[in-house]
C-alpha atoms as a PDB file:
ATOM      1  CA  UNK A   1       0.000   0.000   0.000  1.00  0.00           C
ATOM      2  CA  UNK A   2       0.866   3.501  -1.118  1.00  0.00           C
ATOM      3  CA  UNK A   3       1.197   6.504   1.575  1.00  0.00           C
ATOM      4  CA  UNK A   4      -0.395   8.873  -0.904  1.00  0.00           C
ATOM      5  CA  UNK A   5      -1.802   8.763  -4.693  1.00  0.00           C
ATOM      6  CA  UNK A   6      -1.559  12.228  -6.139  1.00  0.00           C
ATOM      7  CA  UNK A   7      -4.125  12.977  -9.015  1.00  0.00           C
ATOM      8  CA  UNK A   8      -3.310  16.120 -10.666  1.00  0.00           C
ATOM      9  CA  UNK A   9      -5.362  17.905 -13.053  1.00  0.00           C
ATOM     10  CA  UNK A  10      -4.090  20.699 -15.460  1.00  0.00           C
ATOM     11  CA  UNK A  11      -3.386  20.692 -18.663  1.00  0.00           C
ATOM     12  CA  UNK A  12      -0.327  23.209 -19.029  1.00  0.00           C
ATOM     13  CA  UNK A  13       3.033  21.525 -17.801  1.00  0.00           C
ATOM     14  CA  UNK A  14       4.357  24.371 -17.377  1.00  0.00           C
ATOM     15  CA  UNK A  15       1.080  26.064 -14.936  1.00  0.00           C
ATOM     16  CA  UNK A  16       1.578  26.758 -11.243  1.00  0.00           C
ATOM     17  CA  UNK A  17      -0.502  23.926 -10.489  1.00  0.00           C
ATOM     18  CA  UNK A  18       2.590  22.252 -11.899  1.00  0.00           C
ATOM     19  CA  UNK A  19       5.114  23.203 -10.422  1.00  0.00           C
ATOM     20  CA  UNK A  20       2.518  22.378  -7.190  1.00  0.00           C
ATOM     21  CA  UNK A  21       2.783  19.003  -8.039  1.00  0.00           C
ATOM     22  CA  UNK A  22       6.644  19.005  -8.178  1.00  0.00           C
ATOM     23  CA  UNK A  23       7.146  20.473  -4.987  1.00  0.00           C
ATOM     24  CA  UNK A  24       4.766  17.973  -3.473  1.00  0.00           C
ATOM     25  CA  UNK A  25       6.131  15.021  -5.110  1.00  0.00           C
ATOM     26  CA  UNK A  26       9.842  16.499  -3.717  1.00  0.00           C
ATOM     27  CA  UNK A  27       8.155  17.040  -0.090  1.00  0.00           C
ATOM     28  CA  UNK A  28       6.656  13.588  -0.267  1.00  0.00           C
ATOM     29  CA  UNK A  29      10.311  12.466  -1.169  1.00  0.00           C
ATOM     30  CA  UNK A  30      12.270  14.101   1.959  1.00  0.00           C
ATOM     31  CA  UNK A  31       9.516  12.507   4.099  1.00  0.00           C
ATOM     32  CA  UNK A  32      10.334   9.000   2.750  1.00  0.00           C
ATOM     33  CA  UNK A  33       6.870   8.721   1.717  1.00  0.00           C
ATOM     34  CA  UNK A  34       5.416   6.108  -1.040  1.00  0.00           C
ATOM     35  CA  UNK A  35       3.088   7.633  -3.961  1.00  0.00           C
ATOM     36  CA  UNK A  36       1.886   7.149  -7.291  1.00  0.00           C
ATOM     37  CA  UNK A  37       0.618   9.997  -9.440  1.00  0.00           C
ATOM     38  CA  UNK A  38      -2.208  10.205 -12.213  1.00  0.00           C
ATOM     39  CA  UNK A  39      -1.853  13.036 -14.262  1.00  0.00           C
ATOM     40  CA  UNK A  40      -5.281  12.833 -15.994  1.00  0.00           C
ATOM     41  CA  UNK A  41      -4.692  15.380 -19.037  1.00  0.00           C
ATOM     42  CA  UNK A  42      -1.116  13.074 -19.932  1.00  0.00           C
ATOM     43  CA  UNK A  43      -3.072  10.168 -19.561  1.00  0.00           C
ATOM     44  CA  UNK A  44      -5.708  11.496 -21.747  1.00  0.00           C
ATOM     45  CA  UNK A  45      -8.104  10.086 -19.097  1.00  0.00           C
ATOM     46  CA  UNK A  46     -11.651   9.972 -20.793  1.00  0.00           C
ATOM     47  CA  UNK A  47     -14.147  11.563 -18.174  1.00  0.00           C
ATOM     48  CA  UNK A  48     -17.160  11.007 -20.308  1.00  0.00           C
ATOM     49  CA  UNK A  49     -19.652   8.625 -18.372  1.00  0.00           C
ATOM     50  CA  UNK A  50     -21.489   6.947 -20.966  1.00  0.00           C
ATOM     51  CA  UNK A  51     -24.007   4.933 -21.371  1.00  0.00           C
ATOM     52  CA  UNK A  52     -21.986   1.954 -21.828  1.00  0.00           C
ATOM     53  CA  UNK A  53     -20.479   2.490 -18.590  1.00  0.00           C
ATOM     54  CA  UNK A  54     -23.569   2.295 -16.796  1.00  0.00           C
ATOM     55  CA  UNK A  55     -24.466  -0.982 -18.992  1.00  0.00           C
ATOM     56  CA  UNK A  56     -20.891  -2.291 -17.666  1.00  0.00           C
ATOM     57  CA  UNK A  57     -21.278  -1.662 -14.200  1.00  0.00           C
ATOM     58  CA  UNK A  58     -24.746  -3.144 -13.950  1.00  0.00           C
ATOM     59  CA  UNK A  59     -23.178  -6.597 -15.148  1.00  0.00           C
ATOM     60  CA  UNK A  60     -20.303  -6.012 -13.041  1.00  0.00           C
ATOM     61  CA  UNK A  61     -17.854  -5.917 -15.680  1.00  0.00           C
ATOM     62  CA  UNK A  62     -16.132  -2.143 -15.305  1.00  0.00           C
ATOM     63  CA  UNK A  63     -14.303  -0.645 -18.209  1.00  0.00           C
ATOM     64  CA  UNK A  64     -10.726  -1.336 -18.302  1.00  0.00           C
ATOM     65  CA  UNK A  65      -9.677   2.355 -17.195  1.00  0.00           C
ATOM     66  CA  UNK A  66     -11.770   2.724 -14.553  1.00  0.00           C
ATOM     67  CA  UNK A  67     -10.478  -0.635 -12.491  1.00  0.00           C
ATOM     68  CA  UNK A  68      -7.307   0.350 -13.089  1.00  0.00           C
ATOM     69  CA  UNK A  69      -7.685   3.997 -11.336  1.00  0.00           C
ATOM     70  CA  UNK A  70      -9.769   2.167  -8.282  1.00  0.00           C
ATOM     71  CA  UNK A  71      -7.003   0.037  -7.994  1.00  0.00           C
ATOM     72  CA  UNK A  72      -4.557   3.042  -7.576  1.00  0.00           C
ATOM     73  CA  UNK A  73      -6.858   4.145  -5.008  1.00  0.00           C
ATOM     74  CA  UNK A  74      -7.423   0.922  -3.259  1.00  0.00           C
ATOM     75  CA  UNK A  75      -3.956   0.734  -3.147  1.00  0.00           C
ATOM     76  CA  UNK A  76      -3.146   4.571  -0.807  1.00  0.00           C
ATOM     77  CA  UNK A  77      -3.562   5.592   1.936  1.00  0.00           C
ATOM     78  CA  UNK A  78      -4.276   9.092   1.109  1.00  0.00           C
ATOM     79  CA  UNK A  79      -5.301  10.909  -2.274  1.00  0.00           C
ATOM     80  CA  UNK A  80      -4.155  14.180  -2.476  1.00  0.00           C
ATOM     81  CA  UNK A  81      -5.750  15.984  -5.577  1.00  0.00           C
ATOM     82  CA  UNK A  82      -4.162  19.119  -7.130  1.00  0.00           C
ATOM     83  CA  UNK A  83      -5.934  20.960  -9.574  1.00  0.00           C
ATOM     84  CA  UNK A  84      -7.061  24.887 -10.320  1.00  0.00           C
ATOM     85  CA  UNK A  85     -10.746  26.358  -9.734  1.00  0.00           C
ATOM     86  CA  UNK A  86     -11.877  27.018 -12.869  1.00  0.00           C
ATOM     87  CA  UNK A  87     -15.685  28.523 -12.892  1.00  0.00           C
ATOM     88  CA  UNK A  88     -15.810  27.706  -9.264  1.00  0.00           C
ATOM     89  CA  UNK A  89     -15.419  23.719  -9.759  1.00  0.00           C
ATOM     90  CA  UNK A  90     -12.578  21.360 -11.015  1.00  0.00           C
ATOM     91  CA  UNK A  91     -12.034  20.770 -14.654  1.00  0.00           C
ATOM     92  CA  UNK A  92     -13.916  18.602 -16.449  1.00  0.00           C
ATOM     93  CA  UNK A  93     -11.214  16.047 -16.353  1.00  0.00           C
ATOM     94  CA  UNK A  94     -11.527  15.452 -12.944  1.00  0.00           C
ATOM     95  CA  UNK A  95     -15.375  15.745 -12.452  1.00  0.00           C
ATOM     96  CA  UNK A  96     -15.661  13.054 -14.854  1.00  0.00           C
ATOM     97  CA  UNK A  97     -12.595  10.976 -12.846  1.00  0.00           C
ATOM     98  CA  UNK A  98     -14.635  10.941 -10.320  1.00  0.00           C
ATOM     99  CA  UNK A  99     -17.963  10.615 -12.098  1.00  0.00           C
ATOM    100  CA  UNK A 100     -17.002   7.466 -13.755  1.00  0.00           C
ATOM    101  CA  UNK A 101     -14.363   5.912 -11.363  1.00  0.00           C
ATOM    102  CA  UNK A 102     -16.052   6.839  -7.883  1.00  0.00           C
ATOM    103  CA  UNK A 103     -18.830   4.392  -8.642  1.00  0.00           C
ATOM    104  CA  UNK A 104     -21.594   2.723  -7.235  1.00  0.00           C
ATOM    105  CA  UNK A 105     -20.136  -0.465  -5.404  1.00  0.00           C
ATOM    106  CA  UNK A 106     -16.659   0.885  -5.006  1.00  0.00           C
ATOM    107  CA  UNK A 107     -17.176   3.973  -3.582  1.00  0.00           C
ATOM    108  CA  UNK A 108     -20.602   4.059  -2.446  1.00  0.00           C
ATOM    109  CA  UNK A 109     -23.672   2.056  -1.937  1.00  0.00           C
ATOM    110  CA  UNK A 110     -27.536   1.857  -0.628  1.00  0.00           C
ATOM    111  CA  UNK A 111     -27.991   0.129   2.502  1.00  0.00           C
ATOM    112  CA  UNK A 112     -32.090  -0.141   2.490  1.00  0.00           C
ATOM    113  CA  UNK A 113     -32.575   0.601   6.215  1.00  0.00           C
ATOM    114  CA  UNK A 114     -29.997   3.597   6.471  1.00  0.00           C
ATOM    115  CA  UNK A 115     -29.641   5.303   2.628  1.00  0.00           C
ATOM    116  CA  UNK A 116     -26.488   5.935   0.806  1.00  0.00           C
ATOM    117  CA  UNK A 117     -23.435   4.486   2.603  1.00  0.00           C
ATOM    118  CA  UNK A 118     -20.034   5.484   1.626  1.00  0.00           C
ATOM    119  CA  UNK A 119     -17.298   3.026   1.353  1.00  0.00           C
ATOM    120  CA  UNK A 120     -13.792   4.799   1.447  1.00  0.00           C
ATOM    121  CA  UNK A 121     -14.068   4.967   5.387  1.00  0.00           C
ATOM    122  CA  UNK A 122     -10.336   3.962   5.509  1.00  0.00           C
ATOM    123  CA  UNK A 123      -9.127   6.812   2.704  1.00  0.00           C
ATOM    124  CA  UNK A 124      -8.389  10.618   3.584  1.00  0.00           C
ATOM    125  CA  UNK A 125      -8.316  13.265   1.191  1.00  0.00           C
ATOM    126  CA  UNK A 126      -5.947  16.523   1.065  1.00  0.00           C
ATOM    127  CA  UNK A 127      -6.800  19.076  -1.697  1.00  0.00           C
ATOM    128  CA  UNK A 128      -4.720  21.957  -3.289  1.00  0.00           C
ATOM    129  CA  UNK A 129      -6.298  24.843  -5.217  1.00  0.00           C
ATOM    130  CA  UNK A 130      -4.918  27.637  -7.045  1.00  0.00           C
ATOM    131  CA  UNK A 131      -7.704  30.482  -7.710  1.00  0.00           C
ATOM    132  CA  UNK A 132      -7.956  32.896 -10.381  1.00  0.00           C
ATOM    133  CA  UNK A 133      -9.876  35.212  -8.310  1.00  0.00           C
ATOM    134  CA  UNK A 134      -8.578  36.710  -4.736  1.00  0.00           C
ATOM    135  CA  UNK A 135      -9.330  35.571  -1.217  1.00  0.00           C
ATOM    136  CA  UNK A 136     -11.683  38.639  -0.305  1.00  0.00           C
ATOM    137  CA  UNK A 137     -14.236  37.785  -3.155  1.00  0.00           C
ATOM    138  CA  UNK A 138     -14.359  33.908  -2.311  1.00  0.00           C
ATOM    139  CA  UNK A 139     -14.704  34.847   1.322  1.00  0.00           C
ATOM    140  CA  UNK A 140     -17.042  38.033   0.160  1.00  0.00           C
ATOM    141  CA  UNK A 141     -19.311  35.939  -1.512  1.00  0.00           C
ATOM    142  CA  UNK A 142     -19.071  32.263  -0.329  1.00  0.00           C
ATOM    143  CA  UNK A 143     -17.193  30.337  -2.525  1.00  0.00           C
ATOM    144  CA  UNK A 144     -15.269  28.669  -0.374  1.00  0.00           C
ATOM    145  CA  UNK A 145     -18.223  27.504   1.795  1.00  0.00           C
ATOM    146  CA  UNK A 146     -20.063  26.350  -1.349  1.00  0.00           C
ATOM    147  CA  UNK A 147     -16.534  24.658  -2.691  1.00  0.00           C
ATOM    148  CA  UNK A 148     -16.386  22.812   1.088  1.00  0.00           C
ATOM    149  CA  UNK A 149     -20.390  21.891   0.309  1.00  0.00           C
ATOM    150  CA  UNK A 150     -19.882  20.616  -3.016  1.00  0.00           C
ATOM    151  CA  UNK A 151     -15.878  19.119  -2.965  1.00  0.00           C
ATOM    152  CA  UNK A 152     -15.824  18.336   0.626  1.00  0.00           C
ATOM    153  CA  UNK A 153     -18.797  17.290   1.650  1.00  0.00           C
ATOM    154  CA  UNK A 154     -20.659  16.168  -1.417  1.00  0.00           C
ATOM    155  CA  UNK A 155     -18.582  14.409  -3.111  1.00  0.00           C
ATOM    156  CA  UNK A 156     -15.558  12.983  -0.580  1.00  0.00           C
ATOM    157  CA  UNK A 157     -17.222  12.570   2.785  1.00  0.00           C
ATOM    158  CA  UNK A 158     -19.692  11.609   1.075  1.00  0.00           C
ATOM    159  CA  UNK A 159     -17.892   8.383   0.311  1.00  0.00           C
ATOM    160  CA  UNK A 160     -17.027   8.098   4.040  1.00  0.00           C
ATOM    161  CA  UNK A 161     -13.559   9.914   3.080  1.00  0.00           C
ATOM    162  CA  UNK A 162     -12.174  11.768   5.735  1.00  0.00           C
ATOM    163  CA  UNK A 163     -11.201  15.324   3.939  1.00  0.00           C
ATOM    164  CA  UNK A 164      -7.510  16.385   6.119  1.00  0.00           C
ATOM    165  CA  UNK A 165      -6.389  19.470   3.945  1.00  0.00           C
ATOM    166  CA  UNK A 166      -7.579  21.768   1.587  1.00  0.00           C
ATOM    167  CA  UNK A 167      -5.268  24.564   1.124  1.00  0.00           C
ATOM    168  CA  UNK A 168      -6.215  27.380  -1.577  1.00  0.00           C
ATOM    169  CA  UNK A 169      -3.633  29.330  -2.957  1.00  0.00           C
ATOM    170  CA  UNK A 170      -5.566  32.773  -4.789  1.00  0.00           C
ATOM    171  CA  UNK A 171      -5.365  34.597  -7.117  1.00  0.00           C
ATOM    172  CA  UNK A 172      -2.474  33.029  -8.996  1.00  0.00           C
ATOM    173  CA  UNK A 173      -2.491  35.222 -12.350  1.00  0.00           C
ATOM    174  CA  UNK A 174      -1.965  37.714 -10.828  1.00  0.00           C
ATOM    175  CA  UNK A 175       0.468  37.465  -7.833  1.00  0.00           C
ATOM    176  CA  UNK A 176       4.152  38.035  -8.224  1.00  0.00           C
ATOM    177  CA  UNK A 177       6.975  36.225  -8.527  1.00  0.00           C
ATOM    178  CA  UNK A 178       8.047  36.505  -5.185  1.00  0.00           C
ATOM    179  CA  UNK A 179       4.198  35.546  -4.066  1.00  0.00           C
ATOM    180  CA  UNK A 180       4.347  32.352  -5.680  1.00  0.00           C
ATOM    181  CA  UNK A 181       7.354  31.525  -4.431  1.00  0.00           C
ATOM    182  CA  UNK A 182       6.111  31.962  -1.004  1.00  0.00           C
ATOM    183  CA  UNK A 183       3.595  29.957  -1.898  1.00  0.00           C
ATOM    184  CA  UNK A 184       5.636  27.094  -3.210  1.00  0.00           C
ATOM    185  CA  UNK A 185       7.554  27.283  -0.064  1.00  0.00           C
ATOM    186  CA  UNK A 186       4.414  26.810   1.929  1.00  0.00           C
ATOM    187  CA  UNK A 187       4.290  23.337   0.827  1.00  0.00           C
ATOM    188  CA  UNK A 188       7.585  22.516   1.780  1.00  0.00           C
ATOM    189  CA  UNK A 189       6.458  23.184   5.900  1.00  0.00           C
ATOM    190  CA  UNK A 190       3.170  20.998   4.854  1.00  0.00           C
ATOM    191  CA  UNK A 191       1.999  18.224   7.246  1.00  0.00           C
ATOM    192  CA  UNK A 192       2.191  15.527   4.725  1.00  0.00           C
END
């Protein structure tokens, strides 16, 4: 088992997201720690849940590429996502990750007598999200609660995942320099 599996979602290897993901996967290397990454856009990871998917799961038979990314998360302890806010959500990419892989029978069920059960129980979940926009207009007008609602809540604890970190880093366009280096250096003091 894995300490961590880091899914990253951006499409631009040269973004600030990743140069995020280096300086994680160099933190996670001081600490001696064990992780696999899935970089959706280089996988070309197809986050269209189709009808044949549904079809699939209902005999039990899941498409190739979605057992393979349960495995990866069957297989860590923790999956730590890194990915922008675009339109106050995640990219496509990873909605339909988690659309199509997060499925019925792996990650959740229906118990008749108590409703939707989630089972990730023994999975946490850190976050890290850069922001177009800065921190006085997501606290100004809720964003951030609504993210927590929808991200947090809805979608990971939701699954019985216990949700550790999520970090925000704003307004990344247009910081300087020296800003998001600071901000790179943040993750280098991270409790990972």
């Amino acid at each position: 088992m894995k300490d961590y599996l880091v899914v990253y979602a951006h499409p631009n290897p040269k973004s600030f997201n990743h140069a995020i993901l280096e300086s994680v996967g160099e933190r996670l290397g001081e600490l001696n720690r064990t992780y696999d990454v899935r970089e959706l856009y280089a996988l070309k990871f197809n986050p269209v849940l189709a009808g044949d998917d549904f079809a699939a799961l209902q005999k039990g038979k899941l498409p190739q590429d979605i057992q393979t990314e349960q495995e990866y998360i069957r297989n860590a302890k923790t999956l730590l996502f890194i990915y922008p806010i675009w339109w106050f959500g995640m990219p496509a990419v990873l909605k339909g990750y988690i659309d199509r892989v997060f499925s019925y029978g792996f990650a959740y069920d229906i118990d008749p007598k108590i409703g939707l059960r989630g089972l990730l129980r023994d999975k946490k979940v850190m976050i890290i999200n850069t922001t177009g926009g800065p921190e006085a207009n997501y606290q100004k007008f809720g964003f951030n609660d609504a993210l927590k609602k929808t991200t947090e809540v809805g979608t990971f604890e939701l699954c019985a995942m216990k949700v550790v970190m999520h970090k925000y880093f704003y307004g990344v366009p247009s910081v300087t320099v020296e800003a998001r280096k600071a901000m790179l250096k943040e993750i280098e003091g991270m409790k990972l």
